[in-house]
PDB file of N, CA and C in Angstrom:
ATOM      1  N   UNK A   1     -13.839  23.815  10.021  1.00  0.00           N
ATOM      2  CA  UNK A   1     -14.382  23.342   8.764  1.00  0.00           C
ATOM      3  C   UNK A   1     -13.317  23.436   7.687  1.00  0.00           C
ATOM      4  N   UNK A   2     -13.168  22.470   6.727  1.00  0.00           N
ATOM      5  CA  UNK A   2     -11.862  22.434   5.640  1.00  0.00           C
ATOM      6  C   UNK A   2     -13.192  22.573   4.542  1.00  0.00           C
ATOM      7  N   UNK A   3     -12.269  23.507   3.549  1.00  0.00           N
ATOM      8  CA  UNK A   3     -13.482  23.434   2.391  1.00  0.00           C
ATOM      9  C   UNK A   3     -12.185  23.162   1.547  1.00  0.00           C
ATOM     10  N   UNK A   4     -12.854  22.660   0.358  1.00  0.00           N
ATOM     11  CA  UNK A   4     -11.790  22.903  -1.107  1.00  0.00           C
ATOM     12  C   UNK A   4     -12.106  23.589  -2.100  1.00  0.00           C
ATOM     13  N   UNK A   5     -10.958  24.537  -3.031  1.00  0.00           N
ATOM     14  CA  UNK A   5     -11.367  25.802  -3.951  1.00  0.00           C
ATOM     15  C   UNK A   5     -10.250  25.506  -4.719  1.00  0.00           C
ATOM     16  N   UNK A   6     -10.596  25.917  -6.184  1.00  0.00           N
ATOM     17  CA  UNK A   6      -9.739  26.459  -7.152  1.00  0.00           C
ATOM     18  C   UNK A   6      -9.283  27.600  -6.918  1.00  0.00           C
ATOM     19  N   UNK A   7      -7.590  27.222  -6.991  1.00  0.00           N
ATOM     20  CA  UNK A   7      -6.637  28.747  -6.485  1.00  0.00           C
ATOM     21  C   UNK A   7      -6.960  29.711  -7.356  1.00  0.00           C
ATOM     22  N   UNK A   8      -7.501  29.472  -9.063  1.00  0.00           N
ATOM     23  CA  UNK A   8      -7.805  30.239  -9.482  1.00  0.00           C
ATOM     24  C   UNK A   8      -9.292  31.392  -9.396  1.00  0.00           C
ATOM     25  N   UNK A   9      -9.891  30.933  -8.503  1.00  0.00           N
ATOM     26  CA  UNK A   9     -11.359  31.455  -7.787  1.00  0.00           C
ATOM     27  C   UNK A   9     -10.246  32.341  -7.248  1.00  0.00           C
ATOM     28  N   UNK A  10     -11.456  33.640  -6.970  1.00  0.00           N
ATOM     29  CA  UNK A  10     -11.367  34.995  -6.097  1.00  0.00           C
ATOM     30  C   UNK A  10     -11.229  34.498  -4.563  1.00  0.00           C
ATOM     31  N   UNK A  11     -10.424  34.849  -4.392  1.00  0.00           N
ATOM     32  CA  UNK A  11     -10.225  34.761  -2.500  1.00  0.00           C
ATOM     33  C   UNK A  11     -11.658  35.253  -2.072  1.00  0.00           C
ATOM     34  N   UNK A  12     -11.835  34.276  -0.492  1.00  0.00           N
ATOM     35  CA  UNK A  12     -13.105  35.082   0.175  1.00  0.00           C
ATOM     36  C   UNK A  12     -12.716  35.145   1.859  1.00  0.00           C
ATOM     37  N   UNK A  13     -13.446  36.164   2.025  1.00  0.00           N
ATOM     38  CA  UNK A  13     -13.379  35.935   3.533  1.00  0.00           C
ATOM     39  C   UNK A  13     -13.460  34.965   4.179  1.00  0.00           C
ATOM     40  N   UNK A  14     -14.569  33.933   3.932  1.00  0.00           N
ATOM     41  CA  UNK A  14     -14.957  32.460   4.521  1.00  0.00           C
ATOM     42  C   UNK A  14     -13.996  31.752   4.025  1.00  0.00           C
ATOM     43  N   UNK A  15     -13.005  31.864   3.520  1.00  0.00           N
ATOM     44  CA  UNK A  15     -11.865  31.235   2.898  1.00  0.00           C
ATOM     45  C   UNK A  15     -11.465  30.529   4.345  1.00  0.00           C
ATOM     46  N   UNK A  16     -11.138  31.381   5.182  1.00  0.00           N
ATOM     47  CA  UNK A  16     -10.021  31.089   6.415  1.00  0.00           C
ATOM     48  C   UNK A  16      -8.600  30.983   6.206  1.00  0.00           C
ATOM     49  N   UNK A  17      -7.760  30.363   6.570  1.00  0.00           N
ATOM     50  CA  UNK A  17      -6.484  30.415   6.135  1.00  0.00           C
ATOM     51  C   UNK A  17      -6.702  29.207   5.111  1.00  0.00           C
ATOM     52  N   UNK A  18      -5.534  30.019   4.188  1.00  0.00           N
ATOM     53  CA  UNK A  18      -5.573  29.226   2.381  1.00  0.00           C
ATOM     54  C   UNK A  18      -4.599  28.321   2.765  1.00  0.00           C
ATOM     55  N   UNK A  19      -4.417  27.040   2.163  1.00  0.00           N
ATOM     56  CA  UNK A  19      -3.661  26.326   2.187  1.00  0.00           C
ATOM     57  C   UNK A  19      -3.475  25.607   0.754  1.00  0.00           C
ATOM     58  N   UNK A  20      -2.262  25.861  -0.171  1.00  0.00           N
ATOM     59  CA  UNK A  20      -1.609  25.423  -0.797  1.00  0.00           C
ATOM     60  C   UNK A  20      -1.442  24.417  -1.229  1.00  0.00           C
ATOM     61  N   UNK A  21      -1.834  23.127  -1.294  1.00  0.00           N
ATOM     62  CA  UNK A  21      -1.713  21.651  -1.186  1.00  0.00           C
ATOM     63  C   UNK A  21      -1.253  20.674  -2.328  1.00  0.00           C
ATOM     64  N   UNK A  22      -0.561  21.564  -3.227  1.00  0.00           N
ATOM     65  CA  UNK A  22       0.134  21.130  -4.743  1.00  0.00           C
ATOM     66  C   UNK A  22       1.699  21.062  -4.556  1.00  0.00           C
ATOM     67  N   UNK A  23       2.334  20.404  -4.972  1.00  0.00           N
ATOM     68  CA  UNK A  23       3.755  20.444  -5.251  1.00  0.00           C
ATOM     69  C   UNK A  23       4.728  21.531  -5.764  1.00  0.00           C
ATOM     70  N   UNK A  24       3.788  21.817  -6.867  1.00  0.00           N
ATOM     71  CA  UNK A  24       4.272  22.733  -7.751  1.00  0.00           C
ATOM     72  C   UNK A  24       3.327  24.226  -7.687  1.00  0.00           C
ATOM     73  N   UNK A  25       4.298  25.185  -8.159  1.00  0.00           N
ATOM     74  CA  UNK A  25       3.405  26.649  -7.828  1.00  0.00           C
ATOM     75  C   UNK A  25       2.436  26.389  -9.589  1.00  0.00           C
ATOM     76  N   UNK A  26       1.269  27.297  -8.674  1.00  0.00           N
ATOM     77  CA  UNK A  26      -0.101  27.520 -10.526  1.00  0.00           C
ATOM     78  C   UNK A  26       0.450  28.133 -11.658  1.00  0.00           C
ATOM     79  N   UNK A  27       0.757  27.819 -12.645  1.00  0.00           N
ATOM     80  CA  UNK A  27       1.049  28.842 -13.655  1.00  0.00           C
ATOM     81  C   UNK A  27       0.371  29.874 -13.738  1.00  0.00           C
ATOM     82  N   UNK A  28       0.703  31.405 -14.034  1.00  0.00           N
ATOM     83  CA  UNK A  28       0.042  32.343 -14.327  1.00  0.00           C
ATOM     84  C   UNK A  28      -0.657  32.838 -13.147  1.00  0.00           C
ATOM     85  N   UNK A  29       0.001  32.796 -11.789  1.00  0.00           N
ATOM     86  CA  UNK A  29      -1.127  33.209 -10.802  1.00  0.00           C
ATOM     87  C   UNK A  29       0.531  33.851  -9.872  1.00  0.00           C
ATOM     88  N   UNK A  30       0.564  35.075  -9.346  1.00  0.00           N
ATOM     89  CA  UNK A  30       1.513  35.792  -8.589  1.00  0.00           C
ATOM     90  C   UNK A  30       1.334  35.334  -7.606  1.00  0.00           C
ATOM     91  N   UNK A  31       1.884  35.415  -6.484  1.00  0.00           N
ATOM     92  CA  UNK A  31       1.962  34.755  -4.863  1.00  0.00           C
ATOM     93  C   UNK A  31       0.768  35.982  -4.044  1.00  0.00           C
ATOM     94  N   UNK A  32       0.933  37.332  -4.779  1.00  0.00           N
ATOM     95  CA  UNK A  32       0.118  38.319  -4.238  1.00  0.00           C
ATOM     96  C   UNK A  32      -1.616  37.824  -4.949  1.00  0.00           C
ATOM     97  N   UNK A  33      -1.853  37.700  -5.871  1.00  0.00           N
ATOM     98  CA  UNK A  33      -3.448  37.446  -6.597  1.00  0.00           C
ATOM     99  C   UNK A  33      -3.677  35.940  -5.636  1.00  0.00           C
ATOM    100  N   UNK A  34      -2.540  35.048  -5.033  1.00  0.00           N
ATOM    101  CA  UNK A  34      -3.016  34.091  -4.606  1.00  0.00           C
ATOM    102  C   UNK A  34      -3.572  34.099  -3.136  1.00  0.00           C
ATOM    103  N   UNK A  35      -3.144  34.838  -2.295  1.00  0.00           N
ATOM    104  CA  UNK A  35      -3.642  35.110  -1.222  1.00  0.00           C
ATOM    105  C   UNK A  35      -3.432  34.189  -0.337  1.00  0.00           C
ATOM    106  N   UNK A  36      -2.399  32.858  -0.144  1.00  0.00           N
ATOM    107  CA  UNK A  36      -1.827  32.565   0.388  1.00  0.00           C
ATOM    108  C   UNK A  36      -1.298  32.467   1.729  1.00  0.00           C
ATOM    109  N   UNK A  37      -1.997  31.379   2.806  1.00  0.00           N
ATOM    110  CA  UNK A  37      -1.410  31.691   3.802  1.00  0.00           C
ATOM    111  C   UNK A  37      -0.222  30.711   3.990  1.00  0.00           C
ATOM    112  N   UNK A  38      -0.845  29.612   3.765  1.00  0.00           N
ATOM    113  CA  UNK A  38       0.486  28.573   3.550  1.00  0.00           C
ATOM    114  C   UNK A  38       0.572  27.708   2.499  1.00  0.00           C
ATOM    115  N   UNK A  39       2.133  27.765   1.867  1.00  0.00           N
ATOM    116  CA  UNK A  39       2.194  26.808   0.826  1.00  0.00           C
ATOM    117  C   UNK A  39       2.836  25.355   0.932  1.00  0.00           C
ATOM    118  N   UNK A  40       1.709  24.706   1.459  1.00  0.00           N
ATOM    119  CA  UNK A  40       2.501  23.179   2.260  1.00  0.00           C
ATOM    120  C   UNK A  40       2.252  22.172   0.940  1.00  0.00           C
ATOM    121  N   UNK A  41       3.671  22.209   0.760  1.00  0.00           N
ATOM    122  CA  UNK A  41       4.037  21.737  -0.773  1.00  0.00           C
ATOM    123  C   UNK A  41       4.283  19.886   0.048  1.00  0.00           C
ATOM    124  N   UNK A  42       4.311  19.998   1.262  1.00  0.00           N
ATOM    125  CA  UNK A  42       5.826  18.746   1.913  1.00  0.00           C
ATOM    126  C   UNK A  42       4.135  17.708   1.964  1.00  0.00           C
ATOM    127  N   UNK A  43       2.930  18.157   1.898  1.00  0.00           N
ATOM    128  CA  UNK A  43       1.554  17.021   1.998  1.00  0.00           C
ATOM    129  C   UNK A  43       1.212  16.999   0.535  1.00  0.00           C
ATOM    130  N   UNK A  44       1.639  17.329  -0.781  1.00  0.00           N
ATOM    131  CA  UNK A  44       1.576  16.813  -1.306  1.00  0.00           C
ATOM    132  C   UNK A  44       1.665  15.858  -2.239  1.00  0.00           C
ATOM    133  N   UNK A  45       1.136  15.075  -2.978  1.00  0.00           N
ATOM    134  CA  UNK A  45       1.777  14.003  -3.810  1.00  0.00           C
ATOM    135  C   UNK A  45       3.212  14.009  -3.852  1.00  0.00           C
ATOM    136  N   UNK A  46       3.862  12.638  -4.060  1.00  0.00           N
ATOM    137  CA  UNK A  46       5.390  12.803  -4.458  1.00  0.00           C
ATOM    138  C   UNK A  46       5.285  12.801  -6.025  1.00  0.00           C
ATOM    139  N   UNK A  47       6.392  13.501  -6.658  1.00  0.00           N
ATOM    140  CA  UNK A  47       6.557  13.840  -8.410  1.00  0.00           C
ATOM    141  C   UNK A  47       6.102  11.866  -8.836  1.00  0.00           C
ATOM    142  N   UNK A  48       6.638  11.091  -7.964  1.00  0.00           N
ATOM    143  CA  UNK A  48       6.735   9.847  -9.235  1.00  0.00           C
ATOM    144  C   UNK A  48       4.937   9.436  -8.700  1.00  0.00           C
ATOM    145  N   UNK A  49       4.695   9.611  -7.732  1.00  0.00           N
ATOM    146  CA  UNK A  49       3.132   9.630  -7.802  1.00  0.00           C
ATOM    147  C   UNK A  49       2.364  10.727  -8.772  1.00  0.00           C
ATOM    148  N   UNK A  50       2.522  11.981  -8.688  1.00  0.00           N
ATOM    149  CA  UNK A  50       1.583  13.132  -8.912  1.00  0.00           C
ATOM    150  C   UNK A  50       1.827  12.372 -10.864  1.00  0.00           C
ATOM    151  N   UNK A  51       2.947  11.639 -11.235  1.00  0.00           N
ATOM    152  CA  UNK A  51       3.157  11.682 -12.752  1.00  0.00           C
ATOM    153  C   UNK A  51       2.881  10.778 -13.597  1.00  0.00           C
ATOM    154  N   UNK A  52       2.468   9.723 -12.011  1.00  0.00           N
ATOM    155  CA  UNK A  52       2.012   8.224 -12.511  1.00  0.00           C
ATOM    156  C   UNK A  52       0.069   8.621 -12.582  1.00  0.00           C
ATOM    157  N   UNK A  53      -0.641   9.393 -11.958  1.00  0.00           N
ATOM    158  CA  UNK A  53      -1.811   9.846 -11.957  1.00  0.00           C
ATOM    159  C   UNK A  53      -2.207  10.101 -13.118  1.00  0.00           C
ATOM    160  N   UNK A  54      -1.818  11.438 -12.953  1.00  0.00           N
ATOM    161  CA  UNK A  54      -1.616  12.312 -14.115  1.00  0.00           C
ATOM    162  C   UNK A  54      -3.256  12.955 -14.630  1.00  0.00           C
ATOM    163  N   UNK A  55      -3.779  13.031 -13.481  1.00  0.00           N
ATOM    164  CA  UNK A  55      -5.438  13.163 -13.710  1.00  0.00           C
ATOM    165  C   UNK A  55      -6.536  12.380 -14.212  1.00  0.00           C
ATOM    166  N   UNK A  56      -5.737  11.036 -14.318  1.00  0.00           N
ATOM    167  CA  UNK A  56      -6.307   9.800 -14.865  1.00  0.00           C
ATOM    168  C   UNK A  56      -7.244   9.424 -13.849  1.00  0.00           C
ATOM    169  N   UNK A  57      -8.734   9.755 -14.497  1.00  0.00           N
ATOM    170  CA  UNK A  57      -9.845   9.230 -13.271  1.00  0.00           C
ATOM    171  C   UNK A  57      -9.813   7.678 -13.292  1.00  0.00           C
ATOM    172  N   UNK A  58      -9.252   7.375 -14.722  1.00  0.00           N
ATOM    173  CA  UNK A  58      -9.146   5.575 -14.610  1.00  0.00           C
ATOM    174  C   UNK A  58      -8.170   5.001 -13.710  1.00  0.00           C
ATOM    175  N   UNK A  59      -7.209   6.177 -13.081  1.00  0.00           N
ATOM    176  CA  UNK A  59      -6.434   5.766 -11.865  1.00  0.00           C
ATOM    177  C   UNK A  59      -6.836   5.886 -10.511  1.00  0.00           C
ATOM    178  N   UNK A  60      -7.624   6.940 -10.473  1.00  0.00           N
ATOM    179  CA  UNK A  60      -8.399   7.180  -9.413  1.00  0.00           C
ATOM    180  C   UNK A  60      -8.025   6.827  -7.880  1.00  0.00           C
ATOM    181  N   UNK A  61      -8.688   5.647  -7.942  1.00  0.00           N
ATOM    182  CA  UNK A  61      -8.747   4.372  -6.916  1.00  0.00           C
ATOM    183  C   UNK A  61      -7.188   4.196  -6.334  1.00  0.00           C
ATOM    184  N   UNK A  62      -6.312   3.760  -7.175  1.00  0.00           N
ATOM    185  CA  UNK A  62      -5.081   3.435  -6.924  1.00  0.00           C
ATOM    186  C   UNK A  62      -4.412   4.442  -6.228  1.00  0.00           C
ATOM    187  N   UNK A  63      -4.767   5.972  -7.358  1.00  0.00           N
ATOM    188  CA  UNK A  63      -4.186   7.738  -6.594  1.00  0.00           C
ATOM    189  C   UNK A  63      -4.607   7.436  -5.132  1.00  0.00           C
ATOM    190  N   UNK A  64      -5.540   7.438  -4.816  1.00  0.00           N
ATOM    191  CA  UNK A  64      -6.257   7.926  -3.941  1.00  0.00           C
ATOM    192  C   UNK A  64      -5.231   6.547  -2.426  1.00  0.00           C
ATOM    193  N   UNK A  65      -5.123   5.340  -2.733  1.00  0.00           N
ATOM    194  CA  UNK A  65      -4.407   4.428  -2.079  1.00  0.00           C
ATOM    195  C   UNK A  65      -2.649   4.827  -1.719  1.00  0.00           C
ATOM    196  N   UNK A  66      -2.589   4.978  -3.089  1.00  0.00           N
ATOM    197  CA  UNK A  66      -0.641   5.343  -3.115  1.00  0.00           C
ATOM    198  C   UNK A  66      -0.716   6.454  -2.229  1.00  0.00           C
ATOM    199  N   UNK A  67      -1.784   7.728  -2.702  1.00  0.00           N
ATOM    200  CA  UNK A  67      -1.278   8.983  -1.680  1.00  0.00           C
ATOM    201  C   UNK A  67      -1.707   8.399   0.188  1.00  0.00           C
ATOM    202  N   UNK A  68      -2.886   7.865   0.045  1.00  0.00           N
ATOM    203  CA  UNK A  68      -3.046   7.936   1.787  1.00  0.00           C
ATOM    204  C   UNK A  68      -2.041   7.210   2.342  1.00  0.00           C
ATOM    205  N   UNK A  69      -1.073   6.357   1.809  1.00  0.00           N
ATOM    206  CA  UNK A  69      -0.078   5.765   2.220  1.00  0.00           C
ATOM    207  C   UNK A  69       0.707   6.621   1.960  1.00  0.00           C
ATOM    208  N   UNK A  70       1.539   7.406   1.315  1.00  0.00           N
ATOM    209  CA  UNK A  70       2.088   8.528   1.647  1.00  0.00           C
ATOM    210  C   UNK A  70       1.665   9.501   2.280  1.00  0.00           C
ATOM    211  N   UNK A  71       0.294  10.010   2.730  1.00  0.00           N
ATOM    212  CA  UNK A  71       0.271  10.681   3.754  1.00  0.00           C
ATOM    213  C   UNK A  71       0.390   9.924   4.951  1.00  0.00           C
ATOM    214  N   UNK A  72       0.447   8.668   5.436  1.00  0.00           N
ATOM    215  CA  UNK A  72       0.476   7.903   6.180  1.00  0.00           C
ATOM    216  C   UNK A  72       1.935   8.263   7.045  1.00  0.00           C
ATOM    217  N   UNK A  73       2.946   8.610   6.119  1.00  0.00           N
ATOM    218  CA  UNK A  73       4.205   9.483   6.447  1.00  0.00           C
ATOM    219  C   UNK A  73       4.230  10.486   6.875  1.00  0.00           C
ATOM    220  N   UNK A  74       3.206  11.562   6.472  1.00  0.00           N
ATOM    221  CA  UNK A  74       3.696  12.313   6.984  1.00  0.00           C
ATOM    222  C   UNK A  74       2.736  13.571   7.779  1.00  0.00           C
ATOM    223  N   UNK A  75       2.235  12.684   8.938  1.00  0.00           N
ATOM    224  CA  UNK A  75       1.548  13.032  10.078  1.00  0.00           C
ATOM    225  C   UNK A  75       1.666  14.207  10.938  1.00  0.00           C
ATOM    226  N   UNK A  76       2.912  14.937  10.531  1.00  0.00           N
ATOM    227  CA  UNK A  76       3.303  15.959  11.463  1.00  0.00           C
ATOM    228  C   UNK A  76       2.653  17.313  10.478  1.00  0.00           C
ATOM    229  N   UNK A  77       2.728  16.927   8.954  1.00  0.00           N
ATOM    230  CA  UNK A  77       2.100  17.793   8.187  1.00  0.00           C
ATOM    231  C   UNK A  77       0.381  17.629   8.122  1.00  0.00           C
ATOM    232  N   UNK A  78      -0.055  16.407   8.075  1.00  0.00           N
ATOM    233  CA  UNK A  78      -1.590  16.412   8.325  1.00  0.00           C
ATOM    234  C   UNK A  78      -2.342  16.743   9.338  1.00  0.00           C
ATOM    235  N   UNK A  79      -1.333  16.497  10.873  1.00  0.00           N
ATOM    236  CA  UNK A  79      -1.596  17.012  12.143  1.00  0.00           C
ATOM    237  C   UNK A  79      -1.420  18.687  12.475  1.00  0.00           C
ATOM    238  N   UNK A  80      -0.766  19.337  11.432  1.00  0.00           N
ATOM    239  CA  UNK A  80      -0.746  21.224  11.042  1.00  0.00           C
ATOM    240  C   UNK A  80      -2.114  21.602  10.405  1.00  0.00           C
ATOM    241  N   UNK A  81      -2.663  20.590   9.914  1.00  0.00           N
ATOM    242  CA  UNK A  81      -3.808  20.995   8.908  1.00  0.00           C
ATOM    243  C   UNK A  81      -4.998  20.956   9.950  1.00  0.00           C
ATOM    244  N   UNK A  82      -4.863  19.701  11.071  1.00  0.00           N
ATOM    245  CA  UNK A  82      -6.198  19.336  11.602  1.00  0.00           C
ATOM    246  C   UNK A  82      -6.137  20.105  12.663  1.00  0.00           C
ATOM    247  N   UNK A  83      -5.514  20.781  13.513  1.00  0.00           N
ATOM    248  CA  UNK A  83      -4.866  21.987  14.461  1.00  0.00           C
ATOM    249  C   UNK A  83      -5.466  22.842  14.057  1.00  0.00           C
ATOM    250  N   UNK A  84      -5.085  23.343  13.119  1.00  0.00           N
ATOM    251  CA  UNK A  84      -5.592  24.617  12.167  1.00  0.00           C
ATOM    252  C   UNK A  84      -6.920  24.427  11.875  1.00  0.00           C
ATOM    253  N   UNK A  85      -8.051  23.495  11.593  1.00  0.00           N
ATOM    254  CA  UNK A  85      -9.126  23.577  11.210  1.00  0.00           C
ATOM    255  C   UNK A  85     -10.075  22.996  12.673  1.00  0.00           C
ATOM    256  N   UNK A  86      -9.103  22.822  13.472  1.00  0.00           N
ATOM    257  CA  UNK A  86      -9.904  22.807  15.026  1.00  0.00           C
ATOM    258  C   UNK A  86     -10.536  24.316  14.936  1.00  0.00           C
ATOM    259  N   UNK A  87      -9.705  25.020  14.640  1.00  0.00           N
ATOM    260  CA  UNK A  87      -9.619  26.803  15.479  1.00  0.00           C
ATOM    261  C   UNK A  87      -9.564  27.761  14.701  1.00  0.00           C
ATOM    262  N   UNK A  88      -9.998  27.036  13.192  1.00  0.00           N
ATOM    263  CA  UNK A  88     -10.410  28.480  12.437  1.00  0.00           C
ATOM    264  C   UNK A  88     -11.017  27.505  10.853  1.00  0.00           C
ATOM    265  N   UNK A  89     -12.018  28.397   9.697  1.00  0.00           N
ATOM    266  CA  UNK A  89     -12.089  27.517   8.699  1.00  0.00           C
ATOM    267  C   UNK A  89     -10.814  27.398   7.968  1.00  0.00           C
ATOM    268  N   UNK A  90     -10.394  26.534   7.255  1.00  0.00           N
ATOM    269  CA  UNK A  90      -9.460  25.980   6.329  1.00  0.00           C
ATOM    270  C   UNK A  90      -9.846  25.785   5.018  1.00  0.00           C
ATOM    271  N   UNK A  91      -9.164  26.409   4.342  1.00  0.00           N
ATOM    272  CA  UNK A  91      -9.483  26.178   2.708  1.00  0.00           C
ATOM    273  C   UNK A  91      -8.157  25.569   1.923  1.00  0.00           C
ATOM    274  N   UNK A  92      -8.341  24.417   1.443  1.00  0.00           N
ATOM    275  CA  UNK A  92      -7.407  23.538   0.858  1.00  0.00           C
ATOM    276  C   UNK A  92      -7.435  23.842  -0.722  1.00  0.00           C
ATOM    277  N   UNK A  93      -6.607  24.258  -0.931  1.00  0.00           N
ATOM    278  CA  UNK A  93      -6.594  25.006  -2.068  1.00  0.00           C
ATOM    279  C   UNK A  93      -5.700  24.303  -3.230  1.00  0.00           C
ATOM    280  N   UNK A  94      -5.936  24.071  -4.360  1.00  0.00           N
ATOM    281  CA  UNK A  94      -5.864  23.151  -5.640  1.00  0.00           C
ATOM    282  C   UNK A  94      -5.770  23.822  -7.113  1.00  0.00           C
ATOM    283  N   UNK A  95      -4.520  23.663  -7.886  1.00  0.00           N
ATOM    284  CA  UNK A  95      -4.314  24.276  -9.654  1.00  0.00           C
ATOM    285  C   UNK A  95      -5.199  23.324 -10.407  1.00  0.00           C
ATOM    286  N   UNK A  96      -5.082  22.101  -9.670  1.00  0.00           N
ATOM    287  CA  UNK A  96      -5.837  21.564 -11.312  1.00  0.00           C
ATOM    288  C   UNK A  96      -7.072  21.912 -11.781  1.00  0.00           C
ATOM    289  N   UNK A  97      -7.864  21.899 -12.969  1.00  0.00           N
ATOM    290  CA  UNK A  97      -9.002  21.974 -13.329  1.00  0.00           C
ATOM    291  C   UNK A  97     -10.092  21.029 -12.598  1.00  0.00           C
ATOM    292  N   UNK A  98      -9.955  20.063 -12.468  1.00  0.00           N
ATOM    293  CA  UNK A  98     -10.689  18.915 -12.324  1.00  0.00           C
ATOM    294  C   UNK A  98     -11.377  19.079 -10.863  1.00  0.00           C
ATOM    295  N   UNK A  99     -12.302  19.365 -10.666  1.00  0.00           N
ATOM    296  CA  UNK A  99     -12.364  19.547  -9.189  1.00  0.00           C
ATOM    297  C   UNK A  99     -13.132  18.489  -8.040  1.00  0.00           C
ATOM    298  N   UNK A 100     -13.046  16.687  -9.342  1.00  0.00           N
ATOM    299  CA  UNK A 100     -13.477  15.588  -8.226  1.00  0.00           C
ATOM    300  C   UNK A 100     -12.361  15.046  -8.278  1.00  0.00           C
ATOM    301  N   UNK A 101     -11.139  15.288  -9.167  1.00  0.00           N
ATOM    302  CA  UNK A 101      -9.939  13.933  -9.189  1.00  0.00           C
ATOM    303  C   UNK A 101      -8.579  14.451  -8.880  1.00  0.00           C
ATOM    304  N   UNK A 102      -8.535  15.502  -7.684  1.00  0.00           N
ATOM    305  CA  UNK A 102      -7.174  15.957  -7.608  1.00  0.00           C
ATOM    306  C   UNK A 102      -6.527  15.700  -6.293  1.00  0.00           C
ATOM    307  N   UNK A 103      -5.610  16.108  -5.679  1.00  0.00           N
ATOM    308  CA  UNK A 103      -5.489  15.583  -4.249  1.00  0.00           C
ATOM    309  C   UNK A 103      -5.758  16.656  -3.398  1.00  0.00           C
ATOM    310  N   UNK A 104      -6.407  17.141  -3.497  1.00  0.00           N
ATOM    311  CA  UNK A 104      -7.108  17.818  -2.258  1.00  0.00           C
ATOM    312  C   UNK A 104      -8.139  17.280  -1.921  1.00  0.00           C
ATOM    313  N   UNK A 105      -8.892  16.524  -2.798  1.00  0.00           N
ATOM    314  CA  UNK A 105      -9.440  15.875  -2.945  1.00  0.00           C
ATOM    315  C   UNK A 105      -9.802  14.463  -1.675  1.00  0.00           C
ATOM    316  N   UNK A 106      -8.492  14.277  -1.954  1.00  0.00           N
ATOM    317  CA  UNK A 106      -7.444  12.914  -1.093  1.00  0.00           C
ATOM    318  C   UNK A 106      -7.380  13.335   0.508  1.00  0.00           C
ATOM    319  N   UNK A 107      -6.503  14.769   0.278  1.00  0.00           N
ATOM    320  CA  UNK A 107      -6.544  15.293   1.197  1.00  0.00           C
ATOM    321  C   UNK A 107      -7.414  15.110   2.517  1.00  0.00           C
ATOM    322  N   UNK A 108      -8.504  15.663   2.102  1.00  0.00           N
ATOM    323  CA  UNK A 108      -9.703  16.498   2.643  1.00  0.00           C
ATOM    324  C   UNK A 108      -9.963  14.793   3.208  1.00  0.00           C
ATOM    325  N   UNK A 109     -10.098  13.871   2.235  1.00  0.00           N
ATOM    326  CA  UNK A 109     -10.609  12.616   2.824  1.00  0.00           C
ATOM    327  C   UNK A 109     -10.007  11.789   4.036  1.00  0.00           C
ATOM    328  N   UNK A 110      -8.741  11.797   3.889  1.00  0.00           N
ATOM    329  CA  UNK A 110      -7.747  11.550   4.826  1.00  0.00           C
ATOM    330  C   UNK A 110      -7.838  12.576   6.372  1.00  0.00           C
ATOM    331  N   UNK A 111      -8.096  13.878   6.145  1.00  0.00           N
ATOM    332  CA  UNK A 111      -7.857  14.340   7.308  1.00  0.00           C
ATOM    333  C   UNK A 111      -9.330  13.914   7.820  1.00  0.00           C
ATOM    334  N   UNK A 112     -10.328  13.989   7.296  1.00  0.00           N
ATOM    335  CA  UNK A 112     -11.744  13.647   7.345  1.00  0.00           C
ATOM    336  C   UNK A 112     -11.690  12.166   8.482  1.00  0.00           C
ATOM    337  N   UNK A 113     -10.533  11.036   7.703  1.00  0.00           N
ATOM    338  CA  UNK A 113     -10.861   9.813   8.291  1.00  0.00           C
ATOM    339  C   UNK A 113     -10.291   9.993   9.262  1.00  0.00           C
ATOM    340  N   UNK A 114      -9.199  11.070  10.024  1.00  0.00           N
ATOM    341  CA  UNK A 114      -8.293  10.844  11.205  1.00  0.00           C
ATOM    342  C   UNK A 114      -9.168  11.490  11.873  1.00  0.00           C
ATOM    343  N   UNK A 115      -9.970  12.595  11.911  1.00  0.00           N
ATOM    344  CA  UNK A 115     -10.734  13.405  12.634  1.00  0.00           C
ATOM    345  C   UNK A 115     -11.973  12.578  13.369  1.00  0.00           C
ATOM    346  N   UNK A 116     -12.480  11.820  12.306  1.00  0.00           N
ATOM    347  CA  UNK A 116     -13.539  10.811  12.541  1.00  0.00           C
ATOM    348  C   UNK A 116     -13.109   9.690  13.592  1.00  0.00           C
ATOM    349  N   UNK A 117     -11.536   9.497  13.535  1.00  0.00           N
ATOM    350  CA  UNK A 117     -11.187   8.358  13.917  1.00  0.00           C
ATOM    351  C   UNK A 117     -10.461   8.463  15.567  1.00  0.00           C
ATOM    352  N   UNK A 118     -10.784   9.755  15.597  1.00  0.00           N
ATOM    353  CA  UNK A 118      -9.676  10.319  16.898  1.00  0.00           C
ATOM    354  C   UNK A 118      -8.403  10.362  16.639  1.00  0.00           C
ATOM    355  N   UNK A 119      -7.742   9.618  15.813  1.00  0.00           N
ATOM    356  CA  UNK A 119      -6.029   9.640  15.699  1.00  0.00           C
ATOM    357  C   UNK A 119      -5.665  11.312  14.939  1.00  0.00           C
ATOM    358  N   UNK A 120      -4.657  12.084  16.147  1.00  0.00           N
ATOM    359  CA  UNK A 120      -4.529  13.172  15.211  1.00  0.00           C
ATOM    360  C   UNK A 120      -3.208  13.252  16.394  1.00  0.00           C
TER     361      UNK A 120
END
């Protein structure tokens, strides 16, 4: 099971292994308060995507296109995520505030459609 959480939420047991899924580290949060199992920076957005977004729900649609085509690249990192949530829960873990318009968001949907789809 993949769930998604604000890194700034209290770690939980049902967490499973945390996964990292931002580019950039959270402001104001230590690597120890984060609880951290992996910080797979390489699945998320690229800077000229994450800056063209920019949390713009009026971009939404487009975010959500540009990234699955960049995750479309990079299969060896989405295929670590779907491995991992065969054989234990997964928590995809996210800085921004916003918690319908970010790419974990994206994420979660993408691994969702390969799982559904058999391709992994």
């Amino acid at each position: 099971m993949i769930r998604l959480k604000k890194i700034h939420d209290k770690p939980s047991e049902k967490d499973g292994i945390r996964i990292l899924a931002d580019r950039l580290w959270p402001r104001g949060l230590s690597k120890e308060k984060a609880q951290l199992d992996i910080w797979l920076k390489e699945v998320a957005p690229s800077d000229d995507l994450r800056k063209w977004f920019s949390h713009d729900p009026d971009k939404w649609n487009g975010f959500k296109e540009r990234y699955f085509n960049e995750l479309d690249q990079k299969e060896a990192y989405v295929n670590q995520i779907i491995q991992m949530a065969e054989k234990n829960d997964v928590t995809l873990l996210y800085a921004t505030k916003d918690e319908n318009f970010n790419n974990a968001v994206v994420l979660n949907e993408y691994i969702e459609s390969k799982i559904g789809s058999g391709q992994e």
